[in-house]
C-alpha atoms as a PDB file:
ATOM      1  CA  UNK A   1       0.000   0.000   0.000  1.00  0.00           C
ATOM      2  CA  UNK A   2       1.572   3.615  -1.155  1.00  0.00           C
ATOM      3  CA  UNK A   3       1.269   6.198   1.446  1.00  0.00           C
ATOM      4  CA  UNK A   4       0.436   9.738  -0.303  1.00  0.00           C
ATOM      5  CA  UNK A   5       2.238  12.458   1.275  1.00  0.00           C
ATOM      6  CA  UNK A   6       0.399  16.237   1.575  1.00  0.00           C
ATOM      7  CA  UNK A   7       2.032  18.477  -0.126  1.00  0.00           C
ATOM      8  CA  UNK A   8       4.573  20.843   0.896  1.00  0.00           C
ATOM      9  CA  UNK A   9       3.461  23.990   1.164  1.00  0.00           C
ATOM     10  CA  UNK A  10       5.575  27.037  -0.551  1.00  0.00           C
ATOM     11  CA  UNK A  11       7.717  29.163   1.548  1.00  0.00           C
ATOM     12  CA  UNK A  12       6.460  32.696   2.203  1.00  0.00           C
ATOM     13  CA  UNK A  13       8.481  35.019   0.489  1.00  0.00           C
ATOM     14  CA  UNK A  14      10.597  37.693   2.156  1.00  0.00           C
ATOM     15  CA  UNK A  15       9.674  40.956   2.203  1.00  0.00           C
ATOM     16  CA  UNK A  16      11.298  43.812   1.391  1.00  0.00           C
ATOM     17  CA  UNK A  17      10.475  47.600   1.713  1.00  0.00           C
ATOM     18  CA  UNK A  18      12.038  49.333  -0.871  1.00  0.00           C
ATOM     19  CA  UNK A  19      12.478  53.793  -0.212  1.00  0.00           C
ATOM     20  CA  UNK A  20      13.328  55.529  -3.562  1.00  0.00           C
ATOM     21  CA  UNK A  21      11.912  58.955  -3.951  1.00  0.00           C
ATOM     22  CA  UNK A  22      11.798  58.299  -8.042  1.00  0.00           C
ATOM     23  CA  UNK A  23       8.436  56.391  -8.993  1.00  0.00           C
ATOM     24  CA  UNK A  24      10.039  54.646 -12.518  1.00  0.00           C
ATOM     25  CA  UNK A  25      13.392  53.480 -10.902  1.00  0.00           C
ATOM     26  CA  UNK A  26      11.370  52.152  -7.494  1.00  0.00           C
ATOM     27  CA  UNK A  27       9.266  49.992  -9.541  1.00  0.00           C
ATOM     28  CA  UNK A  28      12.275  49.213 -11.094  1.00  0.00           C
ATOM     29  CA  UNK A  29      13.979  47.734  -8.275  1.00  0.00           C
ATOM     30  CA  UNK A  30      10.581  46.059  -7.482  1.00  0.00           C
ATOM     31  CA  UNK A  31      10.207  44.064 -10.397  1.00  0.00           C
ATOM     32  CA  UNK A  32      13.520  43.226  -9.958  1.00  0.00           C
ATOM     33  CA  UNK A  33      13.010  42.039  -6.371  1.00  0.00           C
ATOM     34  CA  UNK A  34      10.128  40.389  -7.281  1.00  0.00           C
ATOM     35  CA  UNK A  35      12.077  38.056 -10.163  1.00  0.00           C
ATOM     36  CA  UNK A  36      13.638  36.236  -7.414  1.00  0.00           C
ATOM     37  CA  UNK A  37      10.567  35.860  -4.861  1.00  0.00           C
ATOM     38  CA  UNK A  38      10.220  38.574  -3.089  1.00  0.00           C
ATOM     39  CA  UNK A  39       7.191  40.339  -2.048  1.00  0.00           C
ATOM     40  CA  UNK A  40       7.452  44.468  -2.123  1.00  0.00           C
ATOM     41  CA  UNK A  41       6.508  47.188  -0.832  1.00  0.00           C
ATOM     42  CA  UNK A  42       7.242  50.928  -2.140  1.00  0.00           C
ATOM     43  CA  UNK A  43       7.541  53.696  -0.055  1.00  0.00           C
ATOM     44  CA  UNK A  44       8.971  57.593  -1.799  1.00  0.00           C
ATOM     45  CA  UNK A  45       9.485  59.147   1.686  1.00  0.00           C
ATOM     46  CA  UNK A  46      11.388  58.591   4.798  1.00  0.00           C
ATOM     47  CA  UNK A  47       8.367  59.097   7.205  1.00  0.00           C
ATOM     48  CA  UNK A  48       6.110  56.035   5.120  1.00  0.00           C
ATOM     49  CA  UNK A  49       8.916  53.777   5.508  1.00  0.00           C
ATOM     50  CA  UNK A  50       9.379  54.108   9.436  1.00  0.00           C
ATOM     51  CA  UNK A  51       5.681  54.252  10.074  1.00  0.00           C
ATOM     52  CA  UNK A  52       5.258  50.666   8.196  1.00  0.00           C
ATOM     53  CA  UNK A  53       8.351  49.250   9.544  1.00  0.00           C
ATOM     54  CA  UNK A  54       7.028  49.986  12.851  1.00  0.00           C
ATOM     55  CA  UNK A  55       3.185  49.167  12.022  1.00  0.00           C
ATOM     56  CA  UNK A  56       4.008  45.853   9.288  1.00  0.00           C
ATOM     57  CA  UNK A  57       2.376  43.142  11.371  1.00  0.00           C
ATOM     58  CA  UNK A  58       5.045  40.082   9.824  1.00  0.00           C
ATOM     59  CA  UNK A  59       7.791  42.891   9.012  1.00  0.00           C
ATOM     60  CA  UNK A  60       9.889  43.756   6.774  1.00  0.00           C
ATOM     61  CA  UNK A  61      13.247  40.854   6.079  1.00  0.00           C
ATOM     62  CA  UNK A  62      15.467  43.764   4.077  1.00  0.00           C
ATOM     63  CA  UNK A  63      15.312  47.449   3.776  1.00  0.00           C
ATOM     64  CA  UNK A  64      16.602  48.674   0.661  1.00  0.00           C
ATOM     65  CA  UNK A  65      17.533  52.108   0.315  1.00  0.00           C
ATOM     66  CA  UNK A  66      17.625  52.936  -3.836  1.00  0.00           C
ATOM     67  CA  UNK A  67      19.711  56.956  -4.500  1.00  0.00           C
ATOM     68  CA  UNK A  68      18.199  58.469  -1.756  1.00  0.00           C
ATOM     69  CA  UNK A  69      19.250  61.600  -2.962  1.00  0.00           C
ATOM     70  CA  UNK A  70      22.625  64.252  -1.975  1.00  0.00           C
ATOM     71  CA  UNK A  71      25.594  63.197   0.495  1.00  0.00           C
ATOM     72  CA  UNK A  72      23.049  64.805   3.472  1.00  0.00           C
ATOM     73  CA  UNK A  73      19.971  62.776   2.695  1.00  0.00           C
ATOM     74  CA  UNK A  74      22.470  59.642   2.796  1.00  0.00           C
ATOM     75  CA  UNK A  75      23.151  60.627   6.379  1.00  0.00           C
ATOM     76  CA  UNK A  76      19.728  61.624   7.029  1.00  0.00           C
ATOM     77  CA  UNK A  77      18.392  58.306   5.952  1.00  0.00           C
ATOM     78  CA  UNK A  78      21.083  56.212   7.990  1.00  0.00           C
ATOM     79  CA  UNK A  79      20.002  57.939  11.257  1.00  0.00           C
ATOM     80  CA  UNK A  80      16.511  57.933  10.986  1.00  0.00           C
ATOM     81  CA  UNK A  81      16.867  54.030  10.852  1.00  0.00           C
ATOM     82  CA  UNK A  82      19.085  54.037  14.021  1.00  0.00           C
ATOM     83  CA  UNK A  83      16.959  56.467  15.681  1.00  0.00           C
ATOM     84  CA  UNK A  84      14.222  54.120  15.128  1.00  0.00           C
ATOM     85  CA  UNK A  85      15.943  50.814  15.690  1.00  0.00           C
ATOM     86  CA  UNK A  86      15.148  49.685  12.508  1.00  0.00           C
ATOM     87  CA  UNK A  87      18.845  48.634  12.254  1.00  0.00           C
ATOM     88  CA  UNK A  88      18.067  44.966  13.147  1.00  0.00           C
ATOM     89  CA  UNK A  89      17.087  44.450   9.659  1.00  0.00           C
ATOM     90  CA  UNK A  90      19.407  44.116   6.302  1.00  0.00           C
ATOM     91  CA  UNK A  91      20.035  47.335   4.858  1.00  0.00           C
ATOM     92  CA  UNK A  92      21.185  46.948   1.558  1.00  0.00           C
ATOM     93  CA  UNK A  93      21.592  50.734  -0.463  1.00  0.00           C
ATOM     94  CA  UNK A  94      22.148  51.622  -3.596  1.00  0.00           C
ATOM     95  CA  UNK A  95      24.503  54.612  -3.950  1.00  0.00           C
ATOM     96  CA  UNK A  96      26.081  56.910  -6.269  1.00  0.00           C
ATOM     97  CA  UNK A  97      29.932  56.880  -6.370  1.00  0.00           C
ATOM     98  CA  UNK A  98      29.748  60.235  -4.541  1.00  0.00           C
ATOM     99  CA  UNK A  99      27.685  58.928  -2.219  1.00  0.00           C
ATOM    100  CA  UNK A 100      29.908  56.697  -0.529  1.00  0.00           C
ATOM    101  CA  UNK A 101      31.921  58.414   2.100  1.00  0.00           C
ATOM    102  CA  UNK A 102      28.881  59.301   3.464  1.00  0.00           C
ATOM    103  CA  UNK A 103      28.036  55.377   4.541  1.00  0.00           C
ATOM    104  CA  UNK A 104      31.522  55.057   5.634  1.00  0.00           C
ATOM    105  CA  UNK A 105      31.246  58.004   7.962  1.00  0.00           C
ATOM    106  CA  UNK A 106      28.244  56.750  10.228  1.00  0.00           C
ATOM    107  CA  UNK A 107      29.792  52.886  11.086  1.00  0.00           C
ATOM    108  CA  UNK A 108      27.498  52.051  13.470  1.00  0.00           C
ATOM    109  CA  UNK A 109      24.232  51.687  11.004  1.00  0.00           C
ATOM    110  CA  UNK A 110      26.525  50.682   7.762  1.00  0.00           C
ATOM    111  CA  UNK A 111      24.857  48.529   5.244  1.00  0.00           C
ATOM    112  CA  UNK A 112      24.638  44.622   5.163  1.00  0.00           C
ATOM    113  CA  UNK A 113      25.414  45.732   1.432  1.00  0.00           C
ATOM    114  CA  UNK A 114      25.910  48.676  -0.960  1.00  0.00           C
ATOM    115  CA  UNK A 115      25.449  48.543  -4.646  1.00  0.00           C
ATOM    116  CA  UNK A 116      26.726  51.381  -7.089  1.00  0.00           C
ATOM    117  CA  UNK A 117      24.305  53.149  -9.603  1.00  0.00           C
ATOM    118  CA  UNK A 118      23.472  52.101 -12.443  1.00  0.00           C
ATOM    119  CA  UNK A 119      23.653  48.377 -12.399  1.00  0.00           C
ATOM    120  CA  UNK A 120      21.612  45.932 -13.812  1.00  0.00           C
ATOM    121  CA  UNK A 121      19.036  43.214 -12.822  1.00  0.00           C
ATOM    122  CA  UNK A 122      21.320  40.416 -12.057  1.00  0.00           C
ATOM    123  CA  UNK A 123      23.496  42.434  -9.300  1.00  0.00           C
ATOM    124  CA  UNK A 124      20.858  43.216  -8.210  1.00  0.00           C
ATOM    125  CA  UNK A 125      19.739  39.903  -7.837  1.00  0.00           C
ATOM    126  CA  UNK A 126      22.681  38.733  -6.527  1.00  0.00           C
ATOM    127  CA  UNK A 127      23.130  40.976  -3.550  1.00  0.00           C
ATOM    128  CA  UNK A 128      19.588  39.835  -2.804  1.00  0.00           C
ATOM    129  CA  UNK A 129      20.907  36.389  -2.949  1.00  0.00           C
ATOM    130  CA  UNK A 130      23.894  36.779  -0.922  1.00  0.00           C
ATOM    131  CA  UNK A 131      21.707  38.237   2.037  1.00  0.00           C
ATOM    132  CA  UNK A 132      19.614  34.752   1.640  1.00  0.00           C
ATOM    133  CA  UNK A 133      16.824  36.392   0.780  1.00  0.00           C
ATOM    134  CA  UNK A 134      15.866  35.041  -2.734  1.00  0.00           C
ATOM    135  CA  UNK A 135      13.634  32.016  -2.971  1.00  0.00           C
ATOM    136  CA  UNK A 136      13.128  30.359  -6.758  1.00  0.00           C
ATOM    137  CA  UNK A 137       9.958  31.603  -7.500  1.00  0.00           C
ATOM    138  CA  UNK A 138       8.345  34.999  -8.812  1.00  0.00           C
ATOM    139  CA  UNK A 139       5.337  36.765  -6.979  1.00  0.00           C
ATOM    140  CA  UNK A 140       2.892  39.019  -8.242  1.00  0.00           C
ATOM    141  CA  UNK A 141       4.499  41.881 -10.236  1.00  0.00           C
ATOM    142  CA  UNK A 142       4.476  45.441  -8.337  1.00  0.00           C
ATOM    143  CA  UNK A 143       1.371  47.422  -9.222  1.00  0.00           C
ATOM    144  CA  UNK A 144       1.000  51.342  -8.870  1.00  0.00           C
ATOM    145  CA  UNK A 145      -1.763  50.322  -6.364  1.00  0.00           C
ATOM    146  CA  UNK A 146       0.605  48.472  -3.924  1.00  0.00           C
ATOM    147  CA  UNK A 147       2.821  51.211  -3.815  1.00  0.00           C
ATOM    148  CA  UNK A 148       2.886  52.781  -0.368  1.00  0.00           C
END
């Protein structure tokens, strides 16, 4: 007699709270997220992003903070997650070259990872991957509607 087994259920996929003031180039970076299983949420100011980190009843697995603007908003950014204690999660940025110093400068909340702008879908995909957040299957694409 075979014994049937139930079926595994899917993983849930990580979620990720992406800040990028530009519209186009955060649902850029959400499609791209989304590729590689993760679920997304878009947020274009600083104040959104705390409020659902603090409010998101499963929370957030990565924050990724996409050109968040000059050397000063860098800074800005980096504190308000300390100041918050969002700092337990990832924080993976993506940065101008001039932007750079600026992550060095505050050690205590520096990035689990930083990539440079531009770059393409498979870095970021990869950086994703090294932070063992990728899973091997794609979620619903990002609509305007989901877009915090």
């Amino acid at each position: 007699m075979m014994s049937t087994r139930a079926p595994i259920p899917p993983l849930p996929a990580h979620k990720v709270a992406v800040f990028e003031r530009d519209w186009e180039r955060r649902s850029q970076h959400r499609v791209m997220l989304e590729t590689v299983g993760c679920q997304t949420a878009g947020f274009d100011d600083l104040e959104s992003l705390v409020a659902a980190c603090r409010t998101c009843k499963q929370g957030f697995d990565l924050l990724l903070l996409a050109s968040p603007g000059d050397v000063f908003s860098v800074e800005a950014c980096l504190a308000a997650i300390e100041v918050e204690r969002l700092r337990t999660l990832p924080l993976l940025l993506i940065l101008e070259e001039r932007q750079v110093h600026a992550v060095h400068g505050i050690a205590r909340t520096a990035p689990s990872d930083f990539i440079l702008y531009p770059f393409g879908a498979d870095e970021l995909r990869s950086r994703v991957r090294r932070l063992g957040l990728a899973t091997t299957r794609p979620v619903a694409p990002a609509t305007q509607e989901n877009d915090q």
